[in-house]
Protein backbone atom coordinates (compact mmCIF):
# COMPACT_ATOMS: atom_id res chain seq x y z
CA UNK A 1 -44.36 -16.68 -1.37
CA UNK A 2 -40.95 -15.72 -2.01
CA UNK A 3 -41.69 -12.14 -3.41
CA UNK A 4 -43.39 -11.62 0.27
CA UNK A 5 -39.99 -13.09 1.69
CA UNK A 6 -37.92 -10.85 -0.23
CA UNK A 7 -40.13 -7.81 1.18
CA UNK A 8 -40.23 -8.98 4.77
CA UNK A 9 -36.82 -9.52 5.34
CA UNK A 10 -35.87 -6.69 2.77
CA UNK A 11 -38.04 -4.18 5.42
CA UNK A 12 -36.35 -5.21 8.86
CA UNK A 13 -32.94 -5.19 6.66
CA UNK A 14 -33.41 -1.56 5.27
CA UNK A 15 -34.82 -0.79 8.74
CA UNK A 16 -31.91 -1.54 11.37
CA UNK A 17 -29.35 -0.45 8.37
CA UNK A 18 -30.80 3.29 8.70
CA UNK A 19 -31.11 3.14 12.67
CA UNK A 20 -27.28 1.92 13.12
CA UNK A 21 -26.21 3.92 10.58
CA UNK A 22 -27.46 7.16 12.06
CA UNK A 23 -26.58 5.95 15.28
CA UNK A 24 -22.53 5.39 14.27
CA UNK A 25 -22.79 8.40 12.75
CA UNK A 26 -24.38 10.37 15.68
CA UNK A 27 -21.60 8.83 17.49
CA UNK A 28 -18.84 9.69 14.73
CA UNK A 29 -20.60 13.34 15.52
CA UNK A 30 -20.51 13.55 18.87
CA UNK A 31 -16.69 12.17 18.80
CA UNK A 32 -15.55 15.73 16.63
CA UNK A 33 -17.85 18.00 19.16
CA UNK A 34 -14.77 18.64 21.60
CA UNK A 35 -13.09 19.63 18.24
CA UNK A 36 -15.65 21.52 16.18
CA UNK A 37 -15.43 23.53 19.72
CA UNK A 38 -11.79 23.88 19.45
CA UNK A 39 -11.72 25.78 15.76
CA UNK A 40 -14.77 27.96 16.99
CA UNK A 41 -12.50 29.31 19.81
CA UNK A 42 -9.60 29.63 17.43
CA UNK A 43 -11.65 31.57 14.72
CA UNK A 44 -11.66 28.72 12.26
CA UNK A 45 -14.91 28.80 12.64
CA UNK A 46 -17.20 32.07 12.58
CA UNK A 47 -20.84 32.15 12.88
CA UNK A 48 -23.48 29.23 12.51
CA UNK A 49 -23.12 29.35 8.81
CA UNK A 50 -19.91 28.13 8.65
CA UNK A 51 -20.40 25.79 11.63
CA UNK A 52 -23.63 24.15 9.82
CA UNK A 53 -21.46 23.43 6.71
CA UNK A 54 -18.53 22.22 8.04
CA UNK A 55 -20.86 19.59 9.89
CA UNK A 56 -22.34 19.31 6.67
CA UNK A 57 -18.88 18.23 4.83
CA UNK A 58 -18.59 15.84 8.00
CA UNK A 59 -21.63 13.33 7.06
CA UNK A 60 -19.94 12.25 3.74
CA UNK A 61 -16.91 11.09 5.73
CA UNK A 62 -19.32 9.36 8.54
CA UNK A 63 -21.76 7.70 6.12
CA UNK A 64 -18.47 5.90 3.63
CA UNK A 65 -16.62 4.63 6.92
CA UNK A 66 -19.39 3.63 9.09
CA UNK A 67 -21.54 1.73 6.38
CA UNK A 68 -19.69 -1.62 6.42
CA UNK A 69 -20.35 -1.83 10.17
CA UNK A 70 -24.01 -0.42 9.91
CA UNK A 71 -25.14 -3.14 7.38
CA UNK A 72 -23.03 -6.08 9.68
CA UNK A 73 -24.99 -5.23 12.63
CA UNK A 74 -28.61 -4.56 10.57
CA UNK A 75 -27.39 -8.01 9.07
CA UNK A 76 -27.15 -9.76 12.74
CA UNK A 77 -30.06 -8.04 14.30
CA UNK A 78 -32.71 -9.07 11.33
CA UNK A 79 -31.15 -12.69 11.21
CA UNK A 80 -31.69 -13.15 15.07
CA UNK A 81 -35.12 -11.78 15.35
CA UNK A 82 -36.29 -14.23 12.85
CA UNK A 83 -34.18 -16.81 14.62
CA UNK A 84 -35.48 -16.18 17.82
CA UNK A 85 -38.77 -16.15 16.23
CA UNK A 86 -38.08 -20.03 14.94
CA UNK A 87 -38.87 -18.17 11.16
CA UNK A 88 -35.48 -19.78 9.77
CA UNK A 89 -35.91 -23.43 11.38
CA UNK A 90 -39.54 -22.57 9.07
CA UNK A 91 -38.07 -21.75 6.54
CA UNK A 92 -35.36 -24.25 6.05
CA UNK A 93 -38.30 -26.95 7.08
CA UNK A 94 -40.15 -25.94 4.11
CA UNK A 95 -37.28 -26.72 2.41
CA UNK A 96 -35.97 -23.42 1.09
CA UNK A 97 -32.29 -23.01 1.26
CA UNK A 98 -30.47 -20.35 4.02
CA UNK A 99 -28.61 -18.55 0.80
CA UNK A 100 -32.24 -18.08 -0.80
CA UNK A 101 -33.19 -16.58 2.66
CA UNK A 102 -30.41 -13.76 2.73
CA UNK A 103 -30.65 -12.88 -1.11
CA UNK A 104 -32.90 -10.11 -1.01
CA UNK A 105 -30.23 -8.35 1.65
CA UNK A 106 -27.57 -9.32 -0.08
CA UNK A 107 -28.48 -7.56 -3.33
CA UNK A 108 -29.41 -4.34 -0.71
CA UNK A 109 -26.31 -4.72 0.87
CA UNK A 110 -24.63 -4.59 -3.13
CA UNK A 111 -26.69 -1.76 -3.98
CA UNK A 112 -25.80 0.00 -0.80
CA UNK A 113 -22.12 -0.66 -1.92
CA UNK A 114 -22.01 0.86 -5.21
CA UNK A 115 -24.16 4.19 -3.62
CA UNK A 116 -20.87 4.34 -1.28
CA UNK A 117 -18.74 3.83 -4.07
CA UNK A 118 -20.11 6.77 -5.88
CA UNK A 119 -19.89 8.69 -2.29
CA UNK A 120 -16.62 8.29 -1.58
CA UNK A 121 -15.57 9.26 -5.29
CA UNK A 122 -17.19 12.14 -5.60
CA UNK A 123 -18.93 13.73 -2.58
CA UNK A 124 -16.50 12.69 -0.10
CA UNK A 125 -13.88 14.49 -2.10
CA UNK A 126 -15.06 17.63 -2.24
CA UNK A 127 -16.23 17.66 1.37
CA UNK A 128 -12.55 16.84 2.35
CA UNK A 129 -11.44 19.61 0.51
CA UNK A 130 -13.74 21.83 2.38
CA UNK A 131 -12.85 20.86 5.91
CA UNK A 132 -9.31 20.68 5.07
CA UNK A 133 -10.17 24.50 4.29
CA UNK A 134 -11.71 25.12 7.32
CA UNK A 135 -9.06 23.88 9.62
CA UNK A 136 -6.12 25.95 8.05
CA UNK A 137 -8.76 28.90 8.67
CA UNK A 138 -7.56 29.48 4.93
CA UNK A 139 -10.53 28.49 2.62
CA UNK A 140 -9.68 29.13 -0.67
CA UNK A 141 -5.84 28.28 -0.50
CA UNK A 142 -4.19 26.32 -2.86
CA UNK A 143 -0.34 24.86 -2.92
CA UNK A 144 1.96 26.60 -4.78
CA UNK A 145 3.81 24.69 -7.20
CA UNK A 146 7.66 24.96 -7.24
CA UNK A 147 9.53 27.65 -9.72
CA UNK A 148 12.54 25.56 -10.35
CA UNK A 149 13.64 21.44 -9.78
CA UNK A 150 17.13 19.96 -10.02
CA UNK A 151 17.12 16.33 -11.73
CA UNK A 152 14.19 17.20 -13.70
CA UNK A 153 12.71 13.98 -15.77
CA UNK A 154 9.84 13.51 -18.23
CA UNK A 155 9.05 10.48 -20.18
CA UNK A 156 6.70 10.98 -22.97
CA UNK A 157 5.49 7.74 -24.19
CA UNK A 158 3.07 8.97 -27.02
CA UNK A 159 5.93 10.49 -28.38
CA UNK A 160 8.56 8.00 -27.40
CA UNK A 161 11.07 10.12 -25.45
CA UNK A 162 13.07 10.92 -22.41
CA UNK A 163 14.45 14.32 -20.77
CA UNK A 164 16.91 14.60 -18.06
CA UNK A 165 17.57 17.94 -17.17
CA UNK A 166 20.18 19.05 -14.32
CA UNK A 167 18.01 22.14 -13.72
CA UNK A 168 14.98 23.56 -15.06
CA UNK A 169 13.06 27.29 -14.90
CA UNK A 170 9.09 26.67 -14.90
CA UNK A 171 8.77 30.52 -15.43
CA UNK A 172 11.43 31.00 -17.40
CA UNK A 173 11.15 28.10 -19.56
CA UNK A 174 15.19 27.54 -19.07
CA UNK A 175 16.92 24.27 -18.74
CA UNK A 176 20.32 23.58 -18.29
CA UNK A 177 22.57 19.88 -19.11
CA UNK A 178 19.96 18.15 -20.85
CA UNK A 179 19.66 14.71 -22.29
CA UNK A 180 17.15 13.26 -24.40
CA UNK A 181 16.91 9.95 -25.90
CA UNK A 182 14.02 9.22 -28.60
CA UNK A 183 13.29 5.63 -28.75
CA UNK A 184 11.55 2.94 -30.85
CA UNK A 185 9.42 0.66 -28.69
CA UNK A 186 11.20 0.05 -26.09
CA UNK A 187 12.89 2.46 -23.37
CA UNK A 188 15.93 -0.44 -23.50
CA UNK A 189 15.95 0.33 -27.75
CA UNK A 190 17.33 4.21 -27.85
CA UNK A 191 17.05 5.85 -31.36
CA UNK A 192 18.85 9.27 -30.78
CA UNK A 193 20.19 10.87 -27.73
CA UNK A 194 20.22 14.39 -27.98
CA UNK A 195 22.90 16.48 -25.52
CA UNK A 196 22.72 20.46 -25.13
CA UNK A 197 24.00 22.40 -22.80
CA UNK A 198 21.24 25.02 -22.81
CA UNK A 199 17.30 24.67 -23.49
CA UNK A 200 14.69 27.43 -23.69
CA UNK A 201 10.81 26.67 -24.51
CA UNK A 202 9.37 28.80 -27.39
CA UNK A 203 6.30 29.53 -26.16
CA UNK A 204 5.62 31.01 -30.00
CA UNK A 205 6.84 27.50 -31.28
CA UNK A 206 5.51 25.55 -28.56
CA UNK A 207 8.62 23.19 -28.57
CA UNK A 208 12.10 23.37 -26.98
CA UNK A 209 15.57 25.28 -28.40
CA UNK A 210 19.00 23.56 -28.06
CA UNK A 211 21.50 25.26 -27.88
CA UNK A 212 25.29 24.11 -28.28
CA UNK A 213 23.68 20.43 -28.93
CA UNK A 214 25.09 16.76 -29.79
CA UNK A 215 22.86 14.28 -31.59
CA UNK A 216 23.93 10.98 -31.94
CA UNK A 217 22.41 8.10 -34.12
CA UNK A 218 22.69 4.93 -32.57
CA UNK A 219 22.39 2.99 -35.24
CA UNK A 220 25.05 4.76 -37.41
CA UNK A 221 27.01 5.66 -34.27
CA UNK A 222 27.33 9.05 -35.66
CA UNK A 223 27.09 12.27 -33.98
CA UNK A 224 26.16 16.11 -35.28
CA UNK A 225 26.97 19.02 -33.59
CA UNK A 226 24.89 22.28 -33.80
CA UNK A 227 24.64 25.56 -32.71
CA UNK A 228 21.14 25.26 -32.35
CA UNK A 229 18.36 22.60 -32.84
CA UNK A 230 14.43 23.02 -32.91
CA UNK A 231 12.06 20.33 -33.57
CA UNK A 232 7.99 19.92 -33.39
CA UNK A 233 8.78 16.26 -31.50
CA UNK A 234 9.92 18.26 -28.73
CA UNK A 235 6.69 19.84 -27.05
CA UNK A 236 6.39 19.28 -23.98
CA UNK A 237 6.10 22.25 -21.65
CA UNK A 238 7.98 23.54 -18.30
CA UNK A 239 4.65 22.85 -15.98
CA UNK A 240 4.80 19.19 -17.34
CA UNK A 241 8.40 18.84 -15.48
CA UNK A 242 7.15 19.65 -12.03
CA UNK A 243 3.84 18.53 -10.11
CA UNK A 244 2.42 19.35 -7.09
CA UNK A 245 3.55 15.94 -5.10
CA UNK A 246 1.86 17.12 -1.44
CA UNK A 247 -1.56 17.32 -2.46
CA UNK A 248 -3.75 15.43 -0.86
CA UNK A 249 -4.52 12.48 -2.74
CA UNK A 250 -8.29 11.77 -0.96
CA UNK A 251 -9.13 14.97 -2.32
CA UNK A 252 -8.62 13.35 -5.96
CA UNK A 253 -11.42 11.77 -8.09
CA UNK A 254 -10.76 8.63 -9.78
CA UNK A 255 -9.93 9.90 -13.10
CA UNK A 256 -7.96 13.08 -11.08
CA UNK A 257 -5.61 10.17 -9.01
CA UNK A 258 -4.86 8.10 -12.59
CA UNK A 259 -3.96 11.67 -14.21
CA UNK A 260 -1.95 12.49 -11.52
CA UNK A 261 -0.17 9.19 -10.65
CA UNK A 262 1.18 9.13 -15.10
CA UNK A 263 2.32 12.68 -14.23
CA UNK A 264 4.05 11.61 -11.61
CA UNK A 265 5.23 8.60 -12.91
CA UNK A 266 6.32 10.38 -15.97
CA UNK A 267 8.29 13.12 -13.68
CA UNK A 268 10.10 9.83 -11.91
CA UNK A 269 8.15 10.91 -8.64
CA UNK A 270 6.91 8.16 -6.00
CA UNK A 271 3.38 7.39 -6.69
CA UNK A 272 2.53 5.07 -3.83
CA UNK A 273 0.54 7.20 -2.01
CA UNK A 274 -1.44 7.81 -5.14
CA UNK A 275 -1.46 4.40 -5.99
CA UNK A 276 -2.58 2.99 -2.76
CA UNK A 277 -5.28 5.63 -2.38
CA UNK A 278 -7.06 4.49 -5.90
CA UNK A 279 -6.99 1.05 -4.34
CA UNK A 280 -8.57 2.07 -1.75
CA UNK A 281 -10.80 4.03 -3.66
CA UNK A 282 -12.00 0.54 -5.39
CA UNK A 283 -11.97 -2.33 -2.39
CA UNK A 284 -13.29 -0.31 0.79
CA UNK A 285 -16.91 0.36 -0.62
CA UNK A 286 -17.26 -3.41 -1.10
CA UNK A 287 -16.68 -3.95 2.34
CA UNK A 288 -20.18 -3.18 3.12
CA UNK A 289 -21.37 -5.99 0.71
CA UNK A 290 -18.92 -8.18 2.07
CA UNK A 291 -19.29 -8.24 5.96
CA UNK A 292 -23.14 -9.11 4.58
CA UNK A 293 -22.20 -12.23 4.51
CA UNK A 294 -20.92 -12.58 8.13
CA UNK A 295 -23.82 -10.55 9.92
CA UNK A 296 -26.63 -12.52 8.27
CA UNK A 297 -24.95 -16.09 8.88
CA UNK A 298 -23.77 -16.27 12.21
CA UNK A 299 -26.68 -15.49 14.28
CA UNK A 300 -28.93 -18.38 11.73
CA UNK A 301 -29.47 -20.34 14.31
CA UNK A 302 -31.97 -20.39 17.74
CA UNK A 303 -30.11 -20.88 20.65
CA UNK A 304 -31.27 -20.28 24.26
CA UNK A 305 -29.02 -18.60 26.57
CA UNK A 306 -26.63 -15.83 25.88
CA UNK A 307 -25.92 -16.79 22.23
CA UNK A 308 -27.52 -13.40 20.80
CA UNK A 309 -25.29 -10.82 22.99
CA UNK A 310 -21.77 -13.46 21.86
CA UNK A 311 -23.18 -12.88 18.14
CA UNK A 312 -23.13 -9.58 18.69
CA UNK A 313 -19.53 -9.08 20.62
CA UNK A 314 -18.05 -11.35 17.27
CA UNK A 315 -19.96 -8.95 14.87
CA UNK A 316 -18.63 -5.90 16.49
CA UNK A 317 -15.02 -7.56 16.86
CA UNK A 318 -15.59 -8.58 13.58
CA UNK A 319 -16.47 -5.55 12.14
CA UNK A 320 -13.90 -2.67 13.75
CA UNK A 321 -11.12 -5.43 13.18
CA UNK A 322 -11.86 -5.36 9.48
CA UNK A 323 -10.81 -1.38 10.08
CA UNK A 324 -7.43 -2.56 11.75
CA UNK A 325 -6.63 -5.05 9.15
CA UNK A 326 -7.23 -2.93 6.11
CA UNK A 327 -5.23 -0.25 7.93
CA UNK A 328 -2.32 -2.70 8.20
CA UNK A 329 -2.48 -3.76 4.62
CA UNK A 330 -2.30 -0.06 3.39
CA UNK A 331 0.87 0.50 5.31
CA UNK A 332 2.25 -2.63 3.91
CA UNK A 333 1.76 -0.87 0.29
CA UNK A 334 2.57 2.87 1.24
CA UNK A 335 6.20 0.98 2.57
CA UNK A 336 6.66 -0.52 -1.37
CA UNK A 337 5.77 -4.28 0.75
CA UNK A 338 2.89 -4.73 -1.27
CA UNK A 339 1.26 -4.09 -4.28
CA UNK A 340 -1.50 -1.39 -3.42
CA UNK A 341 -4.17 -3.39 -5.02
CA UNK A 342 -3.48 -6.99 -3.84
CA UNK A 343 -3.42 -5.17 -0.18
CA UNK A 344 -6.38 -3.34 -0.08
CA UNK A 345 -8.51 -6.60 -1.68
CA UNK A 346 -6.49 -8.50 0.88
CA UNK A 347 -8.89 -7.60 3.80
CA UNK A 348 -11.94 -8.15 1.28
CA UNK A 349 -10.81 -11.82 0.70
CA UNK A 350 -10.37 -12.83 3.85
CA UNK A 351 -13.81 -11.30 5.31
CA UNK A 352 -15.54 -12.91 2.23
CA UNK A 353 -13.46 -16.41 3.24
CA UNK A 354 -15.32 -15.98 6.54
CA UNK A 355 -18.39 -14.69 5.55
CA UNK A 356 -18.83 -18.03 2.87
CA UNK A 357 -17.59 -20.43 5.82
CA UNK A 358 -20.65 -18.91 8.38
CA UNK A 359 -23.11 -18.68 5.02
CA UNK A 360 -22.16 -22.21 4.52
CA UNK A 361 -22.76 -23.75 8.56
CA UNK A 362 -26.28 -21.87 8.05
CA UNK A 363 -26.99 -24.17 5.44
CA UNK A 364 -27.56 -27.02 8.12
């Protein structure tokens, strides 16, 4: 008997998920019409080749941000129907509990999560980039890292060392009044700071040349002056010193955001953006699973009257506020307010708060 449940309510579940969703998104489509026709008269767009894919790269970006409010409202709309149909008051008479009721779309609505999860890591990415192309009318372009930087830094923690250059050459491979300090452990426990005036990469070598240099020992408080000093320790290349910092960090994997955010946390750039993107990256596609718990609870009961169309106005409320919040949190951590992961799970915890307390009045 409760293998049949799981089906039936797993078939209405699946069913109003796929009608809202391509509803939302034929909406989402609809909205970017007025604008699709805007690039095709200012040559962004040329022909119905180009026109089909950039609609194309469009669904990616629909389906991740109008999931959470598809499976809310296919999560009301089965609930209700079997309320209305006095299946739940069954149900619960026969003595099986309101949370064994709801598993089966709970575990969809989990599954659903994880699919959006992959979506928005790797799809979503790539389609970005291509729009992003389309709308500069430049596809193809890429930014142009920097030749030079002033107040260049590197810290190389396999190696256990810092540079601070005044000025530094990517082409050239030429540095001028640089410091580094070697270290033990600790950045607070320096070994050796090394001081040269000049610095040029060997690119035969693969290290750096000081020239007119100062080492001193910190633990013998000595210090040695050279003409010149090489060494294999020091390897790290001009292109490590300066990253691209304006690319755009939704256009990033995973593993392409945590590469970029220890080079530019190893450069001394700011990484929030980064930072509060790979968040992002992990709490938004559990949103979807989350708001589960609201649409399937609070439309549990029969009620005659108007109850269904309230349900529906709190779901909606419900679910575009969830939008407003999370939006709120992320500014909170892209202003150094907040950590970027306790804001984005913020929104989570609060919706899964609400969604327990409605599970838990089903119960009775």
């Amino acid at each position: 008997m409760m293998k049949k449940l799981d089906i039936y309510i797993s078939k209405y579940f699946i069913k109003y998920f796929l009608m809202n969703i391509v509803a939302f998104m034929g909406i989402f489509l609809l909205a970017q019409m007025f604008r699709i026709i805007k690039y095709i008269n200012q040559g962004k767009l040329v022909g119905i080749s180009q026109i089909f894919d950039y609609v194309v790269n469009l669904l990616p970006k629909m389906f991740v941000e109008t999931t959470p409010l598809a499976i809310l409202l296919a999560g009301l709309i089965t609930i209700s129907i079997m309320a209305s149909n006095l299946e739940i008051v069954s149900l619960k008479t026969a003595g099986i509990k309101f949370s064994r009721i709801v598993r089966a779309p709970l575990i969809i609505a989990f599954v659903i999560s994880l699919f959006v999860f992959f979506v928005n890591n790797s799809i979503y990415t790539k389609s970005l980039a291509k729009i992003n192309f389309y709308r500069k009318g430049e596809e193809g372009v890429s930014l142009k890292l920097p030749v030079t930087k002033d107040n260049a830094f590197l810290i190389n923690s396999t190696d256990k060392h810092i540079y601070l250059m005044q000025n530094i050459n990517r082409e050239s491979g030429i540095a001028t009044d640089v410091e580094v300090i070697t270290y033990e452990t600790e950045i607070s426990e320096p070994r050796e700071v090394i001081t040269a005036k000049e610095a040029k990469y060997d690119n035969e070598k693969k290290s750096w040349l000081f020239k007119d240099v100062n080492i001193y020992n910190v633990s013998t408080k000595e210090t040695v002056t050279k003409k010149e000093y090489q060494s294999e320790r020091y390897s790290d290349a001009p292109d490590n010193f300066i990253r691209m910092s304006a690319e755009d960090p939704r256009m990033l994997t995973i593993k392409e955001l945590k590469k970029t955010i220890k080079e530019q946390a190893n450069i001394g750039e700011d990484t929030r953006i980064y930072l509060a993107e790979l968040a992002k990256r992990y709490a938004f596609p559990f949103a979807s699973f989350i708001v589960a718990f609201i649409g399937l609870s609070v439309s549990s009961r029969y009620v005659r009257g108007g109850r269904t169309t309230l349900n529906l106005v709190i779901c909606v409320v419900a679910g575009y506020g969830y939008y407003i919040v999370s939006g709120a949190f992320e500014a909170m951590s892209l202003n150094g307010i907040l950590n970027p992961f306790i804001a984005t799970w913020i929104p989570n915890i609060i919706y899964l708060i609400i969604g327990l307390y409605f599970m838990n009045k089903a119960e009775y």
